[in-house]
N, C-alpha and C. Protein backbone atom coordinates (compact mmCIF):
# COMPACT_ATOMS: atom_id res chain seq x y z
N UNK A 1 0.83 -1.21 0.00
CA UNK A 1 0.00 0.00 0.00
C UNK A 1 0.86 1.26 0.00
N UNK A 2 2.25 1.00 0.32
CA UNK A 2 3.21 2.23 0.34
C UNK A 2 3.56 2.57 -1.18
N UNK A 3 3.47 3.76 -1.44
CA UNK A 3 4.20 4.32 -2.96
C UNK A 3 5.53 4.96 -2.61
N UNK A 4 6.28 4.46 -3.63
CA UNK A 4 7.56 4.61 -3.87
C UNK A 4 7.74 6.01 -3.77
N UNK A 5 8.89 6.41 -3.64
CA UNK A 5 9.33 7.42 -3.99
C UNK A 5 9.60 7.52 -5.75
N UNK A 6 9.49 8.59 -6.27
CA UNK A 6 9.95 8.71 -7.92
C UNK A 6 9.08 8.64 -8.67
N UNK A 7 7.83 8.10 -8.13
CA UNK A 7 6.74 7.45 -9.14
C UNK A 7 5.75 8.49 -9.63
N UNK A 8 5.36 9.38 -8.25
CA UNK A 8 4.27 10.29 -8.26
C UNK A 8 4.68 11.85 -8.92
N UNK A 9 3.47 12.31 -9.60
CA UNK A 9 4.26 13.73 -9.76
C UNK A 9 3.85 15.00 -8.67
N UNK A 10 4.92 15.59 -8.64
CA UNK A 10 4.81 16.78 -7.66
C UNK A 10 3.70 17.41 -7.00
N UNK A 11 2.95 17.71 -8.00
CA UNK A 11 1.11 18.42 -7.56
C UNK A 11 0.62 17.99 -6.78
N UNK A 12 0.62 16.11 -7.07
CA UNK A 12 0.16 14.78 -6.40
C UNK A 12 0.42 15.03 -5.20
N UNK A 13 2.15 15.14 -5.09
CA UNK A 13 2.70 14.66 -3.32
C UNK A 13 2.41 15.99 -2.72
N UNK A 14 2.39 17.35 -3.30
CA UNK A 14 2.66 18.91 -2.75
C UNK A 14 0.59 18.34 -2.16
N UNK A 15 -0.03 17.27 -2.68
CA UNK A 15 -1.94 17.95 -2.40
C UNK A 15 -1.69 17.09 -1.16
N UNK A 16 -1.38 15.55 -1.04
CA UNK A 16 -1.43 14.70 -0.46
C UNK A 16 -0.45 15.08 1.38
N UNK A 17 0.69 15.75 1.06
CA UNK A 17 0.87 16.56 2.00
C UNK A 17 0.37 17.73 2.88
N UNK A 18 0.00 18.48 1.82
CA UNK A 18 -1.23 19.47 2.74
C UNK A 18 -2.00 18.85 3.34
N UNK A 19 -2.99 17.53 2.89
CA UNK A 19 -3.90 17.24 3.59
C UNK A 19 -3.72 16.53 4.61
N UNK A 20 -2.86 15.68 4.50
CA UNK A 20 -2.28 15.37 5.97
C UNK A 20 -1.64 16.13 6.86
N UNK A 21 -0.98 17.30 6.80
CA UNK A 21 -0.46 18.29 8.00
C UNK A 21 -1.86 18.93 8.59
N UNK A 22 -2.98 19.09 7.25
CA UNK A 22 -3.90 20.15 7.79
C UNK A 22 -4.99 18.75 9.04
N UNK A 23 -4.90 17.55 8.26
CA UNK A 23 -5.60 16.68 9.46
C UNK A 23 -4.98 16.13 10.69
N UNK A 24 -3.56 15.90 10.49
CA UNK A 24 -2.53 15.77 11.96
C UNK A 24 -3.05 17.10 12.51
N UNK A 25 -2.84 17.66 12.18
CA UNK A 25 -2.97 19.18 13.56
C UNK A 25 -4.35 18.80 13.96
N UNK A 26 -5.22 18.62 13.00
CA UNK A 26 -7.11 18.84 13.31
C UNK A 26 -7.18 18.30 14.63
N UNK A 27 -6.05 16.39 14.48
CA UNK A 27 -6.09 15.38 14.97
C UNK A 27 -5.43 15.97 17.08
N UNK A 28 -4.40 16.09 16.38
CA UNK A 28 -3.63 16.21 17.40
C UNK A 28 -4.42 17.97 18.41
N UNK A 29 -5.18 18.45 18.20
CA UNK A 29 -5.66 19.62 18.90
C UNK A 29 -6.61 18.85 19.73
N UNK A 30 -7.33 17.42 19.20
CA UNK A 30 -8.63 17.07 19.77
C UNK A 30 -7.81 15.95 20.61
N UNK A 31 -6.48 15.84 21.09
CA UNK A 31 -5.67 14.74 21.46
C UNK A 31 -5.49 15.47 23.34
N UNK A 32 -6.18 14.86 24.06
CA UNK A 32 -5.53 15.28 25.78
C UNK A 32 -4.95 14.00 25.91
N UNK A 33 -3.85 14.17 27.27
CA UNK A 33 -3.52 13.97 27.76
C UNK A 33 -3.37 12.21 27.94
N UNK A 34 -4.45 12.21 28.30
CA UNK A 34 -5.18 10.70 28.77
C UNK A 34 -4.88 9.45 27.17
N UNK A 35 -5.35 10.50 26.48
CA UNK A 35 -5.00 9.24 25.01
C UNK A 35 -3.78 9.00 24.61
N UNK A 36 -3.11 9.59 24.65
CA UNK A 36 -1.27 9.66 24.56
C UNK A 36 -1.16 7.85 23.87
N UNK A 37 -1.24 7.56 25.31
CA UNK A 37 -0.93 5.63 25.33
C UNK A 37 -1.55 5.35 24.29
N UNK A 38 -3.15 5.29 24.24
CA UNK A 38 -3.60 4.67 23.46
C UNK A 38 -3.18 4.67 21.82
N UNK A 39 -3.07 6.19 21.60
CA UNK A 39 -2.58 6.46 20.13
C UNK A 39 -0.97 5.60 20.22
N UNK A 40 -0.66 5.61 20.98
CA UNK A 40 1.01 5.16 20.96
C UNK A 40 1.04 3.60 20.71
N UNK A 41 0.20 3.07 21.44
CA UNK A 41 -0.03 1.53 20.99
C UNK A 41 -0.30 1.49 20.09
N UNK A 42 -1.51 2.16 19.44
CA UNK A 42 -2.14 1.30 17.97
C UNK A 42 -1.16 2.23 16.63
N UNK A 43 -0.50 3.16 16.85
CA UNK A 43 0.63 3.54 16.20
C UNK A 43 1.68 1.91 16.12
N UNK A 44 2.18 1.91 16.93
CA UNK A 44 3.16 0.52 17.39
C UNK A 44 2.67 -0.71 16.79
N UNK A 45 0.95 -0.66 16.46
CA UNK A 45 0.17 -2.00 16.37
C UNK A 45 0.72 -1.45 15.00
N UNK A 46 -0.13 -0.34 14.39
CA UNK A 46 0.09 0.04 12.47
C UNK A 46 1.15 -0.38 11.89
N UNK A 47 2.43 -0.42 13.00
CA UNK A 47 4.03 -0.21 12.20
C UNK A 47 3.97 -1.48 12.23
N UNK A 48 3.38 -2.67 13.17
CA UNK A 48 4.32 -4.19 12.57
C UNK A 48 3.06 -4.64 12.19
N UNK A 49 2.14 -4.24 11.89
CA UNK A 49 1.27 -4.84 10.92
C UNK A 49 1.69 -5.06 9.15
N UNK A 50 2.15 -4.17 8.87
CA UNK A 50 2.91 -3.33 7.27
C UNK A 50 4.18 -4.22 7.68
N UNK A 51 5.17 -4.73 8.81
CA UNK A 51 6.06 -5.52 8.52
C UNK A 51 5.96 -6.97 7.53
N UNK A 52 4.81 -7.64 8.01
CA UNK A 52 4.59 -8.81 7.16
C UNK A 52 3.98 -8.67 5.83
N UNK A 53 4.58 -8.80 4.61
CA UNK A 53 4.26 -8.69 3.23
C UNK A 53 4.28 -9.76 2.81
N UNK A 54 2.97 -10.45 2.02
CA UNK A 54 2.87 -11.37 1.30
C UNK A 54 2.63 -11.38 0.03
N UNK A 55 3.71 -11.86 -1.00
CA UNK A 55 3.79 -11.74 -2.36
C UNK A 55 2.33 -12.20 -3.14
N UNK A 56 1.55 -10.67 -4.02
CA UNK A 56 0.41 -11.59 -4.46
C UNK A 56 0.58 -10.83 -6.40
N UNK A 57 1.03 -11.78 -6.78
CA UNK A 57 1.41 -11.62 -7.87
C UNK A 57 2.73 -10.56 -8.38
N UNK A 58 2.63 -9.54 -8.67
CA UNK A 58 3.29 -8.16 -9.05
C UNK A 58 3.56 -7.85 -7.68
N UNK A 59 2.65 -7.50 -6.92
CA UNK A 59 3.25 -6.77 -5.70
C UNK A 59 2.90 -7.82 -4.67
N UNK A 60 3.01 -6.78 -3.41
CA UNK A 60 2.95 -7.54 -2.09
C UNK A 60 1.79 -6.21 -1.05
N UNK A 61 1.46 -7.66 -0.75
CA UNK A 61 0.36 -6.73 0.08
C UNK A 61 0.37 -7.37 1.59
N UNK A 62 0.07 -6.53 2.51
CA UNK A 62 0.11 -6.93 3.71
C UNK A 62 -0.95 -6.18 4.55
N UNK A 63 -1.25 -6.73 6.09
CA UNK A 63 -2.11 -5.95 7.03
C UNK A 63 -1.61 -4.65 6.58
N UNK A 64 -2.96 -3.61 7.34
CA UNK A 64 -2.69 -2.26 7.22
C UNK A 64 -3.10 -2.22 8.68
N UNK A 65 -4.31 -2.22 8.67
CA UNK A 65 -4.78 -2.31 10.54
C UNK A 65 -5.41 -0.41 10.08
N UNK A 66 -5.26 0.46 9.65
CA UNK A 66 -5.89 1.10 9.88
C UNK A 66 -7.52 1.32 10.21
N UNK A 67 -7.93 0.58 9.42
CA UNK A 67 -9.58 0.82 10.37
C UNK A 67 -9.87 0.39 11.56
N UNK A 68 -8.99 0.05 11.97
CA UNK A 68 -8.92 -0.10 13.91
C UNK A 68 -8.08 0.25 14.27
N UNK A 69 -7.57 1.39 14.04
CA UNK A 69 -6.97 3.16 14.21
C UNK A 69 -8.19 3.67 14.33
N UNK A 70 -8.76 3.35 13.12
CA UNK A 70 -10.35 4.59 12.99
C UNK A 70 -10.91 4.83 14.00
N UNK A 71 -11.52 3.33 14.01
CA UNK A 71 -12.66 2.67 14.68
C UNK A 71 -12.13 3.52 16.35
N UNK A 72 -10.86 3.25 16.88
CA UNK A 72 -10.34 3.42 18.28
C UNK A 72 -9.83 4.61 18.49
N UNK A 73 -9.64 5.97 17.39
CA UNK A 73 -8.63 6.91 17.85
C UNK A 73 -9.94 8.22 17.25
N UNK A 74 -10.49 7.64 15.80
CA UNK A 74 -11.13 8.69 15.26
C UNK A 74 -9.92 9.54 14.15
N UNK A 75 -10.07 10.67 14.71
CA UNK A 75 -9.21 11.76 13.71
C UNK A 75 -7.35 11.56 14.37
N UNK A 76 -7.61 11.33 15.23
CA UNK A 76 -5.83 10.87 15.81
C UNK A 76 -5.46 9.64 15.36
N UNK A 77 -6.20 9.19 14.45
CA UNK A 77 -5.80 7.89 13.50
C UNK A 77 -4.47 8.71 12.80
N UNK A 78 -4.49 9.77 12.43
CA UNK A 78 -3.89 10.64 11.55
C UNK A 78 -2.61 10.56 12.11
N UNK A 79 -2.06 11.44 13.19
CA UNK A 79 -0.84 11.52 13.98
C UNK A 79 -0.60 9.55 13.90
N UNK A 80 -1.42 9.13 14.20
CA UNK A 80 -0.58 7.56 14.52
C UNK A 80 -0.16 6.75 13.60
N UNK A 81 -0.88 7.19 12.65
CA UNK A 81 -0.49 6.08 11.04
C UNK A 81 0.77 7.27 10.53
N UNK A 82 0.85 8.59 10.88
CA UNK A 82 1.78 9.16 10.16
C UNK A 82 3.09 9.10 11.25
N UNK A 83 3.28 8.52 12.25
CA UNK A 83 4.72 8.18 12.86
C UNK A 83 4.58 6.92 12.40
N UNK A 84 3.64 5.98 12.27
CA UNK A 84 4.22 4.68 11.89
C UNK A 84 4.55 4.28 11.16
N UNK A 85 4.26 5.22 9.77
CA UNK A 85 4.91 5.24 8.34
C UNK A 85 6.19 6.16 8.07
N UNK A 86 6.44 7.04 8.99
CA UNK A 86 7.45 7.91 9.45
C UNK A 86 8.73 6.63 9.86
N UNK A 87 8.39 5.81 10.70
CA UNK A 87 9.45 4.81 11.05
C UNK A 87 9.32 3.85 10.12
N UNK A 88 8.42 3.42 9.06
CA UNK A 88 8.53 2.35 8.16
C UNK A 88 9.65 2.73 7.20
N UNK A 89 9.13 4.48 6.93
CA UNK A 89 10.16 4.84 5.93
C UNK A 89 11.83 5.30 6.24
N UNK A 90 12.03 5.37 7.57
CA UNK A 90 13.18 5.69 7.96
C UNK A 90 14.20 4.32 8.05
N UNK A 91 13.39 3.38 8.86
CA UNK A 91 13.90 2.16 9.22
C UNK A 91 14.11 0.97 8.28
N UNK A 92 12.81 0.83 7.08
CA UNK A 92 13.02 -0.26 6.34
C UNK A 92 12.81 0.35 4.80
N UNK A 93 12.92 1.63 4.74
CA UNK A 93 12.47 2.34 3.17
C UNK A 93 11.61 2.01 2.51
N UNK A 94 10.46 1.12 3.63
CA UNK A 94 8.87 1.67 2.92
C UNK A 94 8.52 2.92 2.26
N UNK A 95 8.01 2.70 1.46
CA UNK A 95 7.60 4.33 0.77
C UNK A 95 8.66 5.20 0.76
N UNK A 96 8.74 6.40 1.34
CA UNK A 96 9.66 7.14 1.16
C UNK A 96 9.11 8.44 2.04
N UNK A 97 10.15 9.43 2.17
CA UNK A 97 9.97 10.74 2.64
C UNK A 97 9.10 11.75 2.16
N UNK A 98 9.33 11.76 0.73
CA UNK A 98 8.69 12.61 -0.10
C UNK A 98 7.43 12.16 -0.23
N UNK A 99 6.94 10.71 0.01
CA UNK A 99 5.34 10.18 -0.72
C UNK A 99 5.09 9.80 0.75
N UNK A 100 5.93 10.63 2.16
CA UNK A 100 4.67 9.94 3.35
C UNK A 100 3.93 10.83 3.49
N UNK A 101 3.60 11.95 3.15
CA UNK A 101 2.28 12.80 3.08
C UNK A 101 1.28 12.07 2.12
N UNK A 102 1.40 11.66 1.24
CA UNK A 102 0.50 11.32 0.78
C UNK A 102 0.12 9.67 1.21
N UNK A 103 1.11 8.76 1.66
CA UNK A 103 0.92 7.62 1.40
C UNK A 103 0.45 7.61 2.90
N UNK A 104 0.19 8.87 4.12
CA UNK A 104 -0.29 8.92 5.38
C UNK A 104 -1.76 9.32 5.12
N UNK A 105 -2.09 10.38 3.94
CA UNK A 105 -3.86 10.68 3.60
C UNK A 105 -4.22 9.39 2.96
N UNK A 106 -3.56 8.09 2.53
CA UNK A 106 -4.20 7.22 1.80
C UNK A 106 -4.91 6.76 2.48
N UNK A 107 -3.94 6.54 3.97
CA UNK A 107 -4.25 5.31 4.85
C UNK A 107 -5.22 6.07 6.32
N UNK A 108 -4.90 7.79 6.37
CA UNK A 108 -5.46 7.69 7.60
C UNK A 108 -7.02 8.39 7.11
N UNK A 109 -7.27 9.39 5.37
CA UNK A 109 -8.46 9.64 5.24
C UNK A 109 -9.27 8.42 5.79
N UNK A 110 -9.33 6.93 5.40
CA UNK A 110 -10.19 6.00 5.44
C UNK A 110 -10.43 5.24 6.89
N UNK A 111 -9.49 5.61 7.16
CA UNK A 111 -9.15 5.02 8.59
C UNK A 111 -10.84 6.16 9.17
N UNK A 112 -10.21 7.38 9.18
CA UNK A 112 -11.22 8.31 9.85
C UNK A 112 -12.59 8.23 9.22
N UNK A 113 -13.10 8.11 8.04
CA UNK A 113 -14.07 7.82 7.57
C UNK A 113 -14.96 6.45 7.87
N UNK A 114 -14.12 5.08 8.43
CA UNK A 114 -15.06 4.13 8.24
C UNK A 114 -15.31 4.67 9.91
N UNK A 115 -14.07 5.05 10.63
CA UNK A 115 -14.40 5.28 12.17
C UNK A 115 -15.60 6.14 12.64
N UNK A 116 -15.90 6.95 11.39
CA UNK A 116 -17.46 7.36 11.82
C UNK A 116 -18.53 6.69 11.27
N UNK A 117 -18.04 6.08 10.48
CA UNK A 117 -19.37 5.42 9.92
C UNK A 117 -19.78 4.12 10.65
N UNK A 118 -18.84 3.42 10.74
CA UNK A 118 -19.02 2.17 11.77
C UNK A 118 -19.46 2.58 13.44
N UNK A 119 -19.02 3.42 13.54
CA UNK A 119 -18.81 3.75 15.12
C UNK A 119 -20.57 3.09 15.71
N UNK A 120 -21.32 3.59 14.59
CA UNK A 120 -22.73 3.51 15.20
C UNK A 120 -23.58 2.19 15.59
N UNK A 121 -22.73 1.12 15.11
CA UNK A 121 -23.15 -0.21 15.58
C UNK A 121 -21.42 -0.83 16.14
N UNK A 122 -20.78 0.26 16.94
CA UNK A 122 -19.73 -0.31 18.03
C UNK A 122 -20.07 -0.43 19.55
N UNK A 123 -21.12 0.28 19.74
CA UNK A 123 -21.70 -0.19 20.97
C UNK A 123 -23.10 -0.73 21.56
N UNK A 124 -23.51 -1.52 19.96
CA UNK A 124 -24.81 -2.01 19.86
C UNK A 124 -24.84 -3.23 20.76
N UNK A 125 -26.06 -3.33 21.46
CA UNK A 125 -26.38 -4.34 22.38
C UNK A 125 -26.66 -5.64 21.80
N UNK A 126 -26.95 -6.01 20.20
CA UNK A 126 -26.70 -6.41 19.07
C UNK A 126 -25.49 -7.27 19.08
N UNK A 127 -24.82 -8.18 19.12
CA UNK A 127 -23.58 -8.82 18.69
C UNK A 127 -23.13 -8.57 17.67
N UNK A 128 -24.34 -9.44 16.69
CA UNK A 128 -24.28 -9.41 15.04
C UNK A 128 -24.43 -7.99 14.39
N UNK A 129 -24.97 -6.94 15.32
CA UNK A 129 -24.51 -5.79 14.65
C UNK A 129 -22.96 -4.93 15.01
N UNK A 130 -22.53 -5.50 16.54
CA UNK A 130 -21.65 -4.91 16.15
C UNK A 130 -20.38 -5.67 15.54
N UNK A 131 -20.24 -7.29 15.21
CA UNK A 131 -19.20 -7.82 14.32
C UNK A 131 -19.28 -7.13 12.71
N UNK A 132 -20.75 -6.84 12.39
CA UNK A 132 -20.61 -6.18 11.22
C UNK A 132 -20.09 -4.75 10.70
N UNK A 133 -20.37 -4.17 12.29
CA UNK A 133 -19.81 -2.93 12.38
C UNK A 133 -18.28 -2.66 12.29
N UNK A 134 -17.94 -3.99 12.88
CA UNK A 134 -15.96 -4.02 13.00
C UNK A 134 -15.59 -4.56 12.14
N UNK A 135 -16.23 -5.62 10.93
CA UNK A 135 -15.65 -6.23 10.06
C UNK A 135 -15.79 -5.22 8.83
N UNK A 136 -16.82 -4.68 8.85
CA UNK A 136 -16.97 -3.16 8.08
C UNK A 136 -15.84 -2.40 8.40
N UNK A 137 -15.41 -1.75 9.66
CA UNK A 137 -14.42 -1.28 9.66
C UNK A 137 -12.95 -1.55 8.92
N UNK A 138 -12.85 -2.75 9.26
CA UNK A 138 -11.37 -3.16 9.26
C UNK A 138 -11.28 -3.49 7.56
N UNK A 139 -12.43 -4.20 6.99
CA UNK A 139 -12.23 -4.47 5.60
C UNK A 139 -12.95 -3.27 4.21
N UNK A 140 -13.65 -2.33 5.04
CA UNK A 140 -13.59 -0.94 4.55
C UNK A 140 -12.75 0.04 4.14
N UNK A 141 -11.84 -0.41 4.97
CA UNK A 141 -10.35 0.97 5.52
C UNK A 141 -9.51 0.46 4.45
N UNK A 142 -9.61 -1.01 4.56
CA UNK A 142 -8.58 -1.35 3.06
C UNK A 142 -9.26 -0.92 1.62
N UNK A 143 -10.22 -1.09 1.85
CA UNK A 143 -10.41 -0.91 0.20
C UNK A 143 -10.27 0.56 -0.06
N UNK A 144 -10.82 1.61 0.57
CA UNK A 144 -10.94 2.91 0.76
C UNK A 144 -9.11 3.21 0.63
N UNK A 145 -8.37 2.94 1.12
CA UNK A 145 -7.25 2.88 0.80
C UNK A 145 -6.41 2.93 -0.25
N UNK A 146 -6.92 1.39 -0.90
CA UNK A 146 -6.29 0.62 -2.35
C UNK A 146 -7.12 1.76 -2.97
N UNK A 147 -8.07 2.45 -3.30
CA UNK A 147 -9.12 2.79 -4.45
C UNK A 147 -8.26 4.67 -4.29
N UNK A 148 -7.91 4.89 -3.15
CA UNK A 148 -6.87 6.49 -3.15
C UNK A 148 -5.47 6.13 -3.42
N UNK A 149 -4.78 4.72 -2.93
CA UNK A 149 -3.56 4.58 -4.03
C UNK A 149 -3.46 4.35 -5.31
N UNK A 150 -4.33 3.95 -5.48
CA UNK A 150 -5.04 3.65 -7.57
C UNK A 150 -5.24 4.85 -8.08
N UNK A 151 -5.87 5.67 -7.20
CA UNK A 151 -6.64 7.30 -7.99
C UNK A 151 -4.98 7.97 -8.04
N UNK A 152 -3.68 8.03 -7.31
CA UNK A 152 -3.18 8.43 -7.11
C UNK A 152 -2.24 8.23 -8.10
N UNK A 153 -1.99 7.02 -8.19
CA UNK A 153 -1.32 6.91 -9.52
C UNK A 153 -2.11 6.96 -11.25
N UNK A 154 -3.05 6.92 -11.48
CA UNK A 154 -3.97 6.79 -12.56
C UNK A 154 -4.09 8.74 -12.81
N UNK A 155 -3.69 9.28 -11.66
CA UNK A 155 -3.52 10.81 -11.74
C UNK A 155 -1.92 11.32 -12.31
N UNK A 156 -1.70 10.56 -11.65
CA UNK A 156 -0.10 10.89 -12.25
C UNK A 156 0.52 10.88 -13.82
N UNK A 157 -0.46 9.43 -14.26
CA UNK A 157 -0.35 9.18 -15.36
C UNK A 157 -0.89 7.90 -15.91
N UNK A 158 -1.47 7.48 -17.34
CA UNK A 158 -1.84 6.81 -17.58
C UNK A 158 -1.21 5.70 -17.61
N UNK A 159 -0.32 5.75 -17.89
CA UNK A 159 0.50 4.47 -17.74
C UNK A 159 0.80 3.40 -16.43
N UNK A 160 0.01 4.15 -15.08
CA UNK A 160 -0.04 3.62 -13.84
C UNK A 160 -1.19 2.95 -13.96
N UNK A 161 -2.10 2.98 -14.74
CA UNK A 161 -3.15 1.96 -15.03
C UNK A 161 -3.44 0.63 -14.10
N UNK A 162 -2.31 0.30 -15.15
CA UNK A 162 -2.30 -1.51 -14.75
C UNK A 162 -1.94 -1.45 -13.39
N UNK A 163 -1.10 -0.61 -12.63
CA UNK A 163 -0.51 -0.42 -11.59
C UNK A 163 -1.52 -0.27 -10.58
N UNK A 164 -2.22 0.29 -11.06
CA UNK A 164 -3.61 0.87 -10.14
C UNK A 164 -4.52 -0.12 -9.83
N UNK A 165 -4.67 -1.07 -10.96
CA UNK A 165 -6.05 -2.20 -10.89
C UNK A 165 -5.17 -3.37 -9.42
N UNK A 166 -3.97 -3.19 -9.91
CA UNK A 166 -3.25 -4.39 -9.42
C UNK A 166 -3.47 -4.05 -7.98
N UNK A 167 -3.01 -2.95 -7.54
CA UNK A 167 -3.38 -2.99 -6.14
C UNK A 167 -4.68 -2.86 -5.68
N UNK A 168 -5.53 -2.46 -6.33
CA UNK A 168 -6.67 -2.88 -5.75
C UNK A 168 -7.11 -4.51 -5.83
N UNK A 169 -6.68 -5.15 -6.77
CA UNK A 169 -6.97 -6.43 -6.83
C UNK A 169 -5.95 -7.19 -5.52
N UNK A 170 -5.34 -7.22 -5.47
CA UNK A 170 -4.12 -7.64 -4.27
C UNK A 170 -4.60 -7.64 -2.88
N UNK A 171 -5.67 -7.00 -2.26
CA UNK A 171 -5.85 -6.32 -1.11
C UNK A 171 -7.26 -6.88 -1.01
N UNK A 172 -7.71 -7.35 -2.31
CA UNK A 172 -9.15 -8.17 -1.51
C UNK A 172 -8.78 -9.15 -0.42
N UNK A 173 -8.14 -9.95 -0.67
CA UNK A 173 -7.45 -10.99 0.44
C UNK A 173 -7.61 -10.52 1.55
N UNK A 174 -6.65 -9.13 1.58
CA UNK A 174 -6.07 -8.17 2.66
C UNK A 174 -7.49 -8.14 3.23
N UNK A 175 -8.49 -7.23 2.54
CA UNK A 175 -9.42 -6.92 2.98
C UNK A 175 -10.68 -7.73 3.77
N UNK A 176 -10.53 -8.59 3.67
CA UNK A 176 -11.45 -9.91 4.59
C UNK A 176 -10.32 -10.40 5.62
N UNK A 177 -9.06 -10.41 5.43
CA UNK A 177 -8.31 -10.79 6.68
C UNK A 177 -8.24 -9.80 8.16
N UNK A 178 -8.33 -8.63 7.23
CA UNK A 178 -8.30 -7.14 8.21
C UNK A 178 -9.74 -7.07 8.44
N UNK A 179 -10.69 -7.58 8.09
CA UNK A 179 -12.07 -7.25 8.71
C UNK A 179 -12.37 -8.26 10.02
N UNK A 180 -11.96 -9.55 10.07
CA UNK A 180 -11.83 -10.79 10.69
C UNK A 180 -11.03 -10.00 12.05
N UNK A 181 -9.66 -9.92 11.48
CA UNK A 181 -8.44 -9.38 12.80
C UNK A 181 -9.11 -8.17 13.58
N UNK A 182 -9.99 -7.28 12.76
CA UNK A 182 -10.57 -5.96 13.32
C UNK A 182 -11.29 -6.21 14.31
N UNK A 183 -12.40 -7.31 13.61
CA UNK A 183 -12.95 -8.27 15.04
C UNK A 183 -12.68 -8.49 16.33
N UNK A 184 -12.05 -9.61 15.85
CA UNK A 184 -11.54 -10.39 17.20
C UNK A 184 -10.58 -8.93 18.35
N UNK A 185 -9.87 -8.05 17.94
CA UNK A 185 -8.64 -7.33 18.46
C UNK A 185 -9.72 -6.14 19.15
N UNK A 186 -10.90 -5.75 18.49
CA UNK A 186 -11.94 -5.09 19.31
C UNK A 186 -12.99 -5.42 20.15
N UNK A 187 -12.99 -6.71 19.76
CA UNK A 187 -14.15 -7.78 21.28
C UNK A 187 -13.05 -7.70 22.46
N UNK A 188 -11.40 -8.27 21.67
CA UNK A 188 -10.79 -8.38 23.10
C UNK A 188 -10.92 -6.52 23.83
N UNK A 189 -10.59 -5.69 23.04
CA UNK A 189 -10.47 -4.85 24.02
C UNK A 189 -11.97 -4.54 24.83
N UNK A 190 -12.71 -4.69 24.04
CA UNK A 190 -13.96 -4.01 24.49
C UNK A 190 -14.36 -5.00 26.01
N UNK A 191 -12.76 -6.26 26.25
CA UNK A 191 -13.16 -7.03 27.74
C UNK A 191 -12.27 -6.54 28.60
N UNK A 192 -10.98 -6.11 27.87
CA UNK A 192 -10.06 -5.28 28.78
C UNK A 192 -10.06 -3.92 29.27
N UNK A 193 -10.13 -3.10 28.19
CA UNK A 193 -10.45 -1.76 28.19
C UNK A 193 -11.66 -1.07 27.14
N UNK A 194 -12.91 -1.39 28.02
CA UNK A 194 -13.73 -0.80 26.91
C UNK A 194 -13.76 0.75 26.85
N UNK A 195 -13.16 1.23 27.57
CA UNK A 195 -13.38 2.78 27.73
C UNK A 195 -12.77 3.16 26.36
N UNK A 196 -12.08 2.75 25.97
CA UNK A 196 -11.21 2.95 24.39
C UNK A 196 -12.71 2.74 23.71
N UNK A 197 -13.81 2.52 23.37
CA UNK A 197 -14.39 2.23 22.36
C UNK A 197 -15.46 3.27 22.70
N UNK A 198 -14.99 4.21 23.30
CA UNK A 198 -16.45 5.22 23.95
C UNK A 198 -15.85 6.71 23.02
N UNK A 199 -15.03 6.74 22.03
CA UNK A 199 -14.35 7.69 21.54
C UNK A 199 -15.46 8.42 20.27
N UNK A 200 -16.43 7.58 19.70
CA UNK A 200 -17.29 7.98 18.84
C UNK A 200 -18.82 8.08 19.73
N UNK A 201 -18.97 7.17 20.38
CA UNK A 201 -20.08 7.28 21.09
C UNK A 201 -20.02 8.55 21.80
């Protein structure tokens, strides 16, 4: 889900950067004290999720975990996916410097979008509404993702085409594995710490 450095043209990375500085700040103003930890964990969760890559044809696709960023932080999904791609790209030259503004709006626009949309069957008395609510999350955030790294290159140029279908095709997998993991990783908290799931409510 990370874009290279070299690939994108300038306009691209100069839009994709604004919009992530202008939503880290949004993020980080609505951030006290008390959440610190929490953003710091599921930051920590984002970065070794993106460690494991599994070859699916042309590329490699792996967890993202952002829609349980969403689902748990809201708009501070933003600050947490953008240090954890901050250390992907420093440490293992995921993506790059120049494309983590943009390759941080890929992952945290959707992140924040399914987190309001799902939020409303996260504390349904419902079971089956709220597994649908978290498997929505988690396998939402990917596709919403793959479909702004596709637009991103298919903008750049036509010739990213094929480039574009491919990752969206790659990430269906992704996308039912991350709806499943979104699951299970938000029942457990909601037995340890449900106060984390009272962030949209």
């Amino acid at each position: 889900m990370h874009i290279a450095e070299g690939v994108l043209s300038a306009p691209v990375l100069a839009t994709g950067a604004a919009l992530t500085a202008g939503a880290t700040v949004f993020g980080l103003k609505r951030m006290d004290y008390e959440q610190l930890p929490g953003v710091a964990v599921l930051s920590a969760v984002f970065f070794v999720a993106a460690l494991i890559h599994v070859p699916v044809g042309p590329v490699a696709a792996h967890l993202v975990l952002n829609g349980l960023c969403g689902l748990l932080l809201g708009w501070l999904a933003f600050p947490a996916i953008l240090v954890g791609l901050t250390l992907q790209a420093i440490l293992f030259n995921f993506g790059g410097l120049t494309t983590l503004g943009l390759n941080a709006f890929n992952m945290g626009a959707p992140a924040v979008l399914v987190g309001y949309v799902c939020s409303f069957g996260l504390n349904s008395a419902n079971p089956a509404v709220r597994t649908v609510a978290e498997f929505s999350a988690g396998a939402g955030a990917v596709l919403l993702s793959g479909i702004l790294v596709a637009c991103s290159l298919v903008v750049t140029g036509e010739s990213f085409q094929t480039a574009a279908w491919l990752v969206v095709a790659a990430h269906v997998p992704v996308m039912v594995v991350e709806g499943i993991v979104t699951v299970f990783i938000v029942e457990f908290v909601r037995r340890v710490r449900p106060e984390m799931l009272q962030g949209y409510a």
